[in-house]
Protein backbone atom coordinates (compact mmCIF):
# COMPACT_ATOMS: atom_id res chain seq x y z
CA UNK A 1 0.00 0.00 0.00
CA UNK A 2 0.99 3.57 -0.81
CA UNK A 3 0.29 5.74 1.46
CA UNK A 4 1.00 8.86 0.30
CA UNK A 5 0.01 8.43 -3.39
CA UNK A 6 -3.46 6.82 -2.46
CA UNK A 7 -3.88 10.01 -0.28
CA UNK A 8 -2.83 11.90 -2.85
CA UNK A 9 -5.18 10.46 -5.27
CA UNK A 10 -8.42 10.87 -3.33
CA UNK A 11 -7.71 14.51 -2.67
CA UNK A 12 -6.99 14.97 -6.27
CA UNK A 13 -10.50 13.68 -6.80
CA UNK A 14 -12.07 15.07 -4.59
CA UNK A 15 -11.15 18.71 -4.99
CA UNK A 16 -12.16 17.85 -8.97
CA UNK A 17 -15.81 17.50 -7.94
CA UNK A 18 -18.36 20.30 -7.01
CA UNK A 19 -21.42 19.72 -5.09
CA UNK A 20 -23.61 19.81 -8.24
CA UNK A 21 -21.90 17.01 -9.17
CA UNK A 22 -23.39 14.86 -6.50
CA UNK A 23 -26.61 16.66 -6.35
CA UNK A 24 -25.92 18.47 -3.21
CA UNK A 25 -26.30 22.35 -2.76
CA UNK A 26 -23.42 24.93 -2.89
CA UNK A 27 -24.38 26.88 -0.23
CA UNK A 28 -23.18 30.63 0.08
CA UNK A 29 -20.23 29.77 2.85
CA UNK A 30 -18.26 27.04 0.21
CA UNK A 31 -15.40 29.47 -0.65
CA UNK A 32 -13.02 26.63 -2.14
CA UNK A 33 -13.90 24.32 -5.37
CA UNK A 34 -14.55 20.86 -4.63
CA UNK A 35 -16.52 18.44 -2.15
CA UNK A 36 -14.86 18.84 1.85
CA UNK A 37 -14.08 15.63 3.47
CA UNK A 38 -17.06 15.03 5.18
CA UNK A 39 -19.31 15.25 1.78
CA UNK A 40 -17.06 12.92 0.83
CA UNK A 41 -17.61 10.38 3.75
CA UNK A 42 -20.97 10.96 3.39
CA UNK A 43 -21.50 10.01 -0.42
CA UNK A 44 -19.23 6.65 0.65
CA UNK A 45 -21.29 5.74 3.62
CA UNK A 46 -18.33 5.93 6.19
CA UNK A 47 -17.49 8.39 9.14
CA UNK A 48 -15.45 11.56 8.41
CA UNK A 49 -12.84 10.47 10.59
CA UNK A 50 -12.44 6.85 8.82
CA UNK A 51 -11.91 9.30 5.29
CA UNK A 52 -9.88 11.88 6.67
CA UNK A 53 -7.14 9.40 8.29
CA UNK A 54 -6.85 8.05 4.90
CA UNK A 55 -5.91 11.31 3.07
CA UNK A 56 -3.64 12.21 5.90
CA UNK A 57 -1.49 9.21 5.06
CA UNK A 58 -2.89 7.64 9.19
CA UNK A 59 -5.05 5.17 9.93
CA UNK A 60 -5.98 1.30 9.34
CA UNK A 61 -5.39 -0.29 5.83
CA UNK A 62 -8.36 0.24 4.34
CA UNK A 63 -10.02 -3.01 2.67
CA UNK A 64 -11.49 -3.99 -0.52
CA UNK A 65 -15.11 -2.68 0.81
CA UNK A 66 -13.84 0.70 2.05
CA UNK A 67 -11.79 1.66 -1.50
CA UNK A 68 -15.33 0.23 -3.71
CA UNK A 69 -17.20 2.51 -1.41
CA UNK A 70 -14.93 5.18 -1.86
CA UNK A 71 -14.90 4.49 -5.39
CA UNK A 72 -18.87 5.15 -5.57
CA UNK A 73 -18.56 8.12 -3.15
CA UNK A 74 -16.35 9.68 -5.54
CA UNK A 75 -18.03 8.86 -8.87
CA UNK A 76 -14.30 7.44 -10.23
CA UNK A 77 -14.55 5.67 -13.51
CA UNK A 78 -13.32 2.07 -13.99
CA UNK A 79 -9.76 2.84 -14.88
CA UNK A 80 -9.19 5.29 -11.56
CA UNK A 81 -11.08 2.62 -9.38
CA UNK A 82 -8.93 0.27 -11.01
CA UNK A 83 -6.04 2.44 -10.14
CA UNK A 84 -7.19 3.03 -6.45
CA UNK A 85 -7.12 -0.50 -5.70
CA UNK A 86 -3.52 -0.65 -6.28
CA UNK A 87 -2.13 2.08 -4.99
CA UNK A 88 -4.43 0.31 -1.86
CA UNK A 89 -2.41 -2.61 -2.75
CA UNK A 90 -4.72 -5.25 -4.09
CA UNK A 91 -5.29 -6.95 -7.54
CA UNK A 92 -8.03 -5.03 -9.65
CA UNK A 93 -11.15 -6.94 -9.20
CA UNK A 94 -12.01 -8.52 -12.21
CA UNK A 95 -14.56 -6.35 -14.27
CA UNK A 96 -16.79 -9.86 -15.97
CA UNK A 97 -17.38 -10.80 -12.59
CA UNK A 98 -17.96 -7.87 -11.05
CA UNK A 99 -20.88 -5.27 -11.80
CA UNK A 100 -21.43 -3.18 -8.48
CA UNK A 101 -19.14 -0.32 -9.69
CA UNK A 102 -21.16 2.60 -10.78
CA UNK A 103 -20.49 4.31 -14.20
CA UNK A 104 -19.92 8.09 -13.41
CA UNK A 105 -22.40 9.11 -16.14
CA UNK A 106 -24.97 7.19 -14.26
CA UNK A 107 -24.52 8.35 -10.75
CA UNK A 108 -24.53 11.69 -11.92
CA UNK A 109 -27.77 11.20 -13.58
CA UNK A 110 -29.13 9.59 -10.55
CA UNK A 111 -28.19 12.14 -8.21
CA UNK A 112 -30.56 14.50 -10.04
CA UNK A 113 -33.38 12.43 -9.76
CA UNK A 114 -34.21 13.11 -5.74
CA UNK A 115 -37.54 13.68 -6.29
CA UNK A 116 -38.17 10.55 -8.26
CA UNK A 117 -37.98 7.05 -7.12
CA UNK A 118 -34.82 5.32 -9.31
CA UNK A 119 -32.59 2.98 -8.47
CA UNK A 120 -29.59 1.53 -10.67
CA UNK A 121 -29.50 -2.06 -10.79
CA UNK A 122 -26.74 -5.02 -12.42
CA UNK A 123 -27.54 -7.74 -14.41
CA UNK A 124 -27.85 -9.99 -11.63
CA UNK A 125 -31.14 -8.43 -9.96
CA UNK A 126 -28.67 -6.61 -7.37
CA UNK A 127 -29.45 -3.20 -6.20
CA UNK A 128 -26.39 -0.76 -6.44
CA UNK A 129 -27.84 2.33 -5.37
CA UNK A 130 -31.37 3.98 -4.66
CA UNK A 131 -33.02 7.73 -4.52
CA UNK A 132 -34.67 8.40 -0.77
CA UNK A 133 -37.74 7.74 -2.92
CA UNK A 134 -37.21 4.19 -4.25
CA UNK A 135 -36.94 3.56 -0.85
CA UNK A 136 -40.15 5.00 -0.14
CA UNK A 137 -41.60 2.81 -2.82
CA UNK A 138 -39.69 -0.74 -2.51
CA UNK A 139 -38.10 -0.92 0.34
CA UNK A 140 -34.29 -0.62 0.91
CA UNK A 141 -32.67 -3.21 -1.41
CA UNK A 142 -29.53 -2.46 -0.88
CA UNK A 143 -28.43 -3.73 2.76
CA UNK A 144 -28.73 -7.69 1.80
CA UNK A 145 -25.93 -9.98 1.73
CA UNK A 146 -24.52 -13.22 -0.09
CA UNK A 147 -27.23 -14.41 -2.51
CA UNK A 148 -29.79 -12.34 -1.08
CA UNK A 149 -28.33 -9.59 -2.74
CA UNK A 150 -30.14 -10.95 -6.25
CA UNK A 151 -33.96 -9.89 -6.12
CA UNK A 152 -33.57 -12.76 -8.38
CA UNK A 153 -32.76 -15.25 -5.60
CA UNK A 154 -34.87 -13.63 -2.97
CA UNK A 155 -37.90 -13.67 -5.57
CA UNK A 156 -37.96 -17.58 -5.68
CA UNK A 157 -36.56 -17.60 -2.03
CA UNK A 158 -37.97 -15.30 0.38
CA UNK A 159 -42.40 -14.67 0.49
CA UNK A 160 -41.59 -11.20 1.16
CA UNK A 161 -40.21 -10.35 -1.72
CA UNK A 162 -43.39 -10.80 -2.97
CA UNK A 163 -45.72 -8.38 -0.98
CA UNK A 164 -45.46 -5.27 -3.70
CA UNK A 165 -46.99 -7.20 -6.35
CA UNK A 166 -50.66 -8.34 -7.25
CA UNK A 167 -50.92 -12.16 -6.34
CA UNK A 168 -52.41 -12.72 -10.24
CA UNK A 169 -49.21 -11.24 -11.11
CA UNK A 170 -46.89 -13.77 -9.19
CA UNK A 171 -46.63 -16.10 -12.31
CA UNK A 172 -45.78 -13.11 -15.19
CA UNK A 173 -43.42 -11.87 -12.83
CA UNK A 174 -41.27 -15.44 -12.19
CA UNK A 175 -41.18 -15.71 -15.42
CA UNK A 176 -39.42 -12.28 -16.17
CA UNK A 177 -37.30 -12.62 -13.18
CA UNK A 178 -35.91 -16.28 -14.64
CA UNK A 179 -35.54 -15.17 -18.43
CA UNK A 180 -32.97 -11.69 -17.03
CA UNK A 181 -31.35 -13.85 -14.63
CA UNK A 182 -30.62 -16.76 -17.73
CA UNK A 183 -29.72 -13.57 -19.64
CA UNK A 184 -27.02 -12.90 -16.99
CA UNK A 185 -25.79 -16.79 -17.16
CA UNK A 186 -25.77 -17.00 -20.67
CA UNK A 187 -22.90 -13.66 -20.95
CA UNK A 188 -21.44 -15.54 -18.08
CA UNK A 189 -21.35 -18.81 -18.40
CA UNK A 190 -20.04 -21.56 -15.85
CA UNK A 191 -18.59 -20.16 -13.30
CA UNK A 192 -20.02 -16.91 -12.82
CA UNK A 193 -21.65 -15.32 -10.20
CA UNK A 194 -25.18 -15.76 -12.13
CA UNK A 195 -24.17 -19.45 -12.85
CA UNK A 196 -23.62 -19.64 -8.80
CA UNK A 197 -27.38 -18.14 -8.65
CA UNK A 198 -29.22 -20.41 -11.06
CA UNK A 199 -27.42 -23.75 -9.07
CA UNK A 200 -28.78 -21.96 -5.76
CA UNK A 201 -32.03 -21.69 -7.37
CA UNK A 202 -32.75 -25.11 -9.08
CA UNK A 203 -31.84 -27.18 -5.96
CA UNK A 204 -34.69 -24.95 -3.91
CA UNK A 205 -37.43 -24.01 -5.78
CA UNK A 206 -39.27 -26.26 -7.83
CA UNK A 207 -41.37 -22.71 -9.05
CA UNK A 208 -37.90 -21.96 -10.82
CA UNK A 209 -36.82 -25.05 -12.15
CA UNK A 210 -40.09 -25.81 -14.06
CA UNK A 211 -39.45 -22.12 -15.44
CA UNK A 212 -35.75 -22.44 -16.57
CA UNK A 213 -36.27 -25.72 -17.85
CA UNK A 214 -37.86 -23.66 -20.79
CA UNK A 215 -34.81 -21.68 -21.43
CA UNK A 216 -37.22 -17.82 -20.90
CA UNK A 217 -36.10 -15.52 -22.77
CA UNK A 218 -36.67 -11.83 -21.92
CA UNK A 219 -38.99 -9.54 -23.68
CA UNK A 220 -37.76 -5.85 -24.77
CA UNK A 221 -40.61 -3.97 -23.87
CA UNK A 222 -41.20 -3.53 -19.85
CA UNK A 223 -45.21 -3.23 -19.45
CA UNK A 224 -46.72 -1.12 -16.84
CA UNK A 225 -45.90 -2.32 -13.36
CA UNK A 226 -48.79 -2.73 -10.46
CA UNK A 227 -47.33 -2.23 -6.77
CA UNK A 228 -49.20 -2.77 -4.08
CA UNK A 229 -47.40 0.28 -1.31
CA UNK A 230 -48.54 -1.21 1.89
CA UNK A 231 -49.39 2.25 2.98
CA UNK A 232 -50.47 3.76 -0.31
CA UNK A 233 -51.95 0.85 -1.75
CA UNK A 234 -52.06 0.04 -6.03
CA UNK A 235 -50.03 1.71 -8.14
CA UNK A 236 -49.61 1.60 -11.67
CA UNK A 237 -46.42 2.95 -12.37
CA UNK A 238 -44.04 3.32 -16.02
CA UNK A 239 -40.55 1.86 -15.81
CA UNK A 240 -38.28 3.65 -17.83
CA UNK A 241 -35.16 1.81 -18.63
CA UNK A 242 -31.63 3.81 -19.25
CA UNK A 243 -29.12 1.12 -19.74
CA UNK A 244 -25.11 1.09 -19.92
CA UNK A 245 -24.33 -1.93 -21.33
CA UNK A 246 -20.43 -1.38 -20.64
CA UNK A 247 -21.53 -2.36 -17.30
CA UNK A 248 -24.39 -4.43 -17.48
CA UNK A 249 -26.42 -2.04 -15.16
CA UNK A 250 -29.87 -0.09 -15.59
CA UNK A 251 -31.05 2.73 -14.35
CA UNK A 252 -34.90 2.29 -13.44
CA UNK A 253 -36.86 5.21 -13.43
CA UNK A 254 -40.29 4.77 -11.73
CA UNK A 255 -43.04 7.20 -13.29
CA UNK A 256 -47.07 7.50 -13.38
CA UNK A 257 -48.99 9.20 -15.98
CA UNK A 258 -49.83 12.33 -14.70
CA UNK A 259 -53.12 13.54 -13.15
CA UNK A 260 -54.01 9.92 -12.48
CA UNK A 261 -54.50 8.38 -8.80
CA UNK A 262 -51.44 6.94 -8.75
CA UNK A 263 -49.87 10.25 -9.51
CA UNK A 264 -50.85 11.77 -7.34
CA UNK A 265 -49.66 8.75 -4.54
CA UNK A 266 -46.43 8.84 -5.77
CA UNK A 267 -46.28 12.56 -4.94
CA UNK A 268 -47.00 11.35 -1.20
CA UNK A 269 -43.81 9.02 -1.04
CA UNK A 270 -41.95 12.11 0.18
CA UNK A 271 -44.41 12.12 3.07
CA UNK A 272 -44.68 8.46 3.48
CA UNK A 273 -40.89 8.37 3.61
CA UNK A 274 -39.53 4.81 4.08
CA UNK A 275 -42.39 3.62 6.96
CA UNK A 276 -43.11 0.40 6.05
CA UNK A 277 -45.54 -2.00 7.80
């Protein structure tokens, strides 16, 4: 590990963003360009002091974890992620097996989308990162671990996973979650971390098996989606899709046609926040 140049790098980086960047206000008092140390923290889900000891060359080693969160927090691209991980001395994690690193272009986009529930996720059904509003409306899919992580998994898996959407629906909706998660096994192959998923899957749920036996396929166009909020109740909502295909990920916009009912309940998540019964 180098200490000095990784410190070096993250303040380089750091003074090269500006609040706008990250969707958060200028305020009249900011007299210097770029994000302070604490913005910083913030945007990587650690404590100031864990961030600062870092770019005063002090502090533990930080792991794998810390530098991909720091990578996010930071919006770095692929190459200076790649780069941070060995000036923090480990290999670069292997970019085919690895899809929770978040393209600049699309952070930036979803940092200006506060006041609309979005959420970017990988080709596996994992959930990379979510507006306060998503949260509102799904729940917080980002705090699961091991296979959980793939709403794939937890949809053949877990009954919860299940509450948001019509029972009637249940059947439509296996279906689509099998045929993306074969897509992600078929650009992987044996081995990967979809391939891991599917083995998971067949030796639990019958539901699944029956389905992949029939090798799904997914459909292009994403129809309107019915949620049942347990506090708002039905939705029909518009998904609009903006994917990167350099990483495999998709931004999901979540929209309702306006002047209908559940326009006007999506303009209540704010209140609602994330209570959930």
């Amino acid at each position: 590990m180098d200490r000095a140049q990784l410190a070096s790098f993250l303040r380089s980086r750091r003074a090269a963003l500006q609040p706008e960047d990250v969707g958060l206000p200028r305020g009249r008092r900011r007299r210097t360009g770029g994000l302070r140390r604490e913005e910083v923290a913030a945007l990587s889900d650690m404590s100031t002091d864990y961030y600062s000891r870092i770019e005063q060359e002090r502090g533990p080693h930080p792991s794998e974890q810390m530098l991909a969160a720091i990578a996010r927090g930071l919006r770095l691209s692929l190459e200076e992620r790649d780069h941070l991980f060995r000036l923090g001395g480990y290999a670069v994690p292997l970019r085919a097996l690895r899809g929770d690193h978040l393209n600049p272009g699309m952070m930036r986009i979803l940092d200006r989308l506060e006041d609309t529930p979005a959420q970017v996720v990988n080709l596996l059904g994992e959930t990379l990162k979510q507006t306060r509003l998503a949260v509102a409306l799904l729940g917080d899919e980002t705090g699961y671990t091991g296979l959980a992580r793939s709403l794939h998994y937890r949809w053949f898996t877990d009954p919860t996973s299940r509450l948001l959407h019509p029972t009637d629906e249940h059947p439509a909706q296996s279906r689509l979650i099998a045929a993306n998660l074969h897509e992600a096994y078929t650009r992987g192959g044996e081995g990967s971390r979809a391939a891991t998923i599917v083995d998971a899957l067949l030796a639990t749920s019958p539901e699944f098996a029956d389905i992949w036996r029939e090798h799904p396929v997914a459909a292009g166009y994403c129809a309107p989606k019915r949620l049942q909020h347990p506090l708002l109740g039905m939705l029909e909502l518009h998904c609009q899709t903006l994917v990167d295909p350099d990483q495999s990920q998709a931004l999901l916009v979540y929209t309702a046609t306006p002047g209908s009912e559940s326009h006007e309940k999506l303009q209540l998540l704010s209140v609602v926040g994330d209570q959930r019964i």
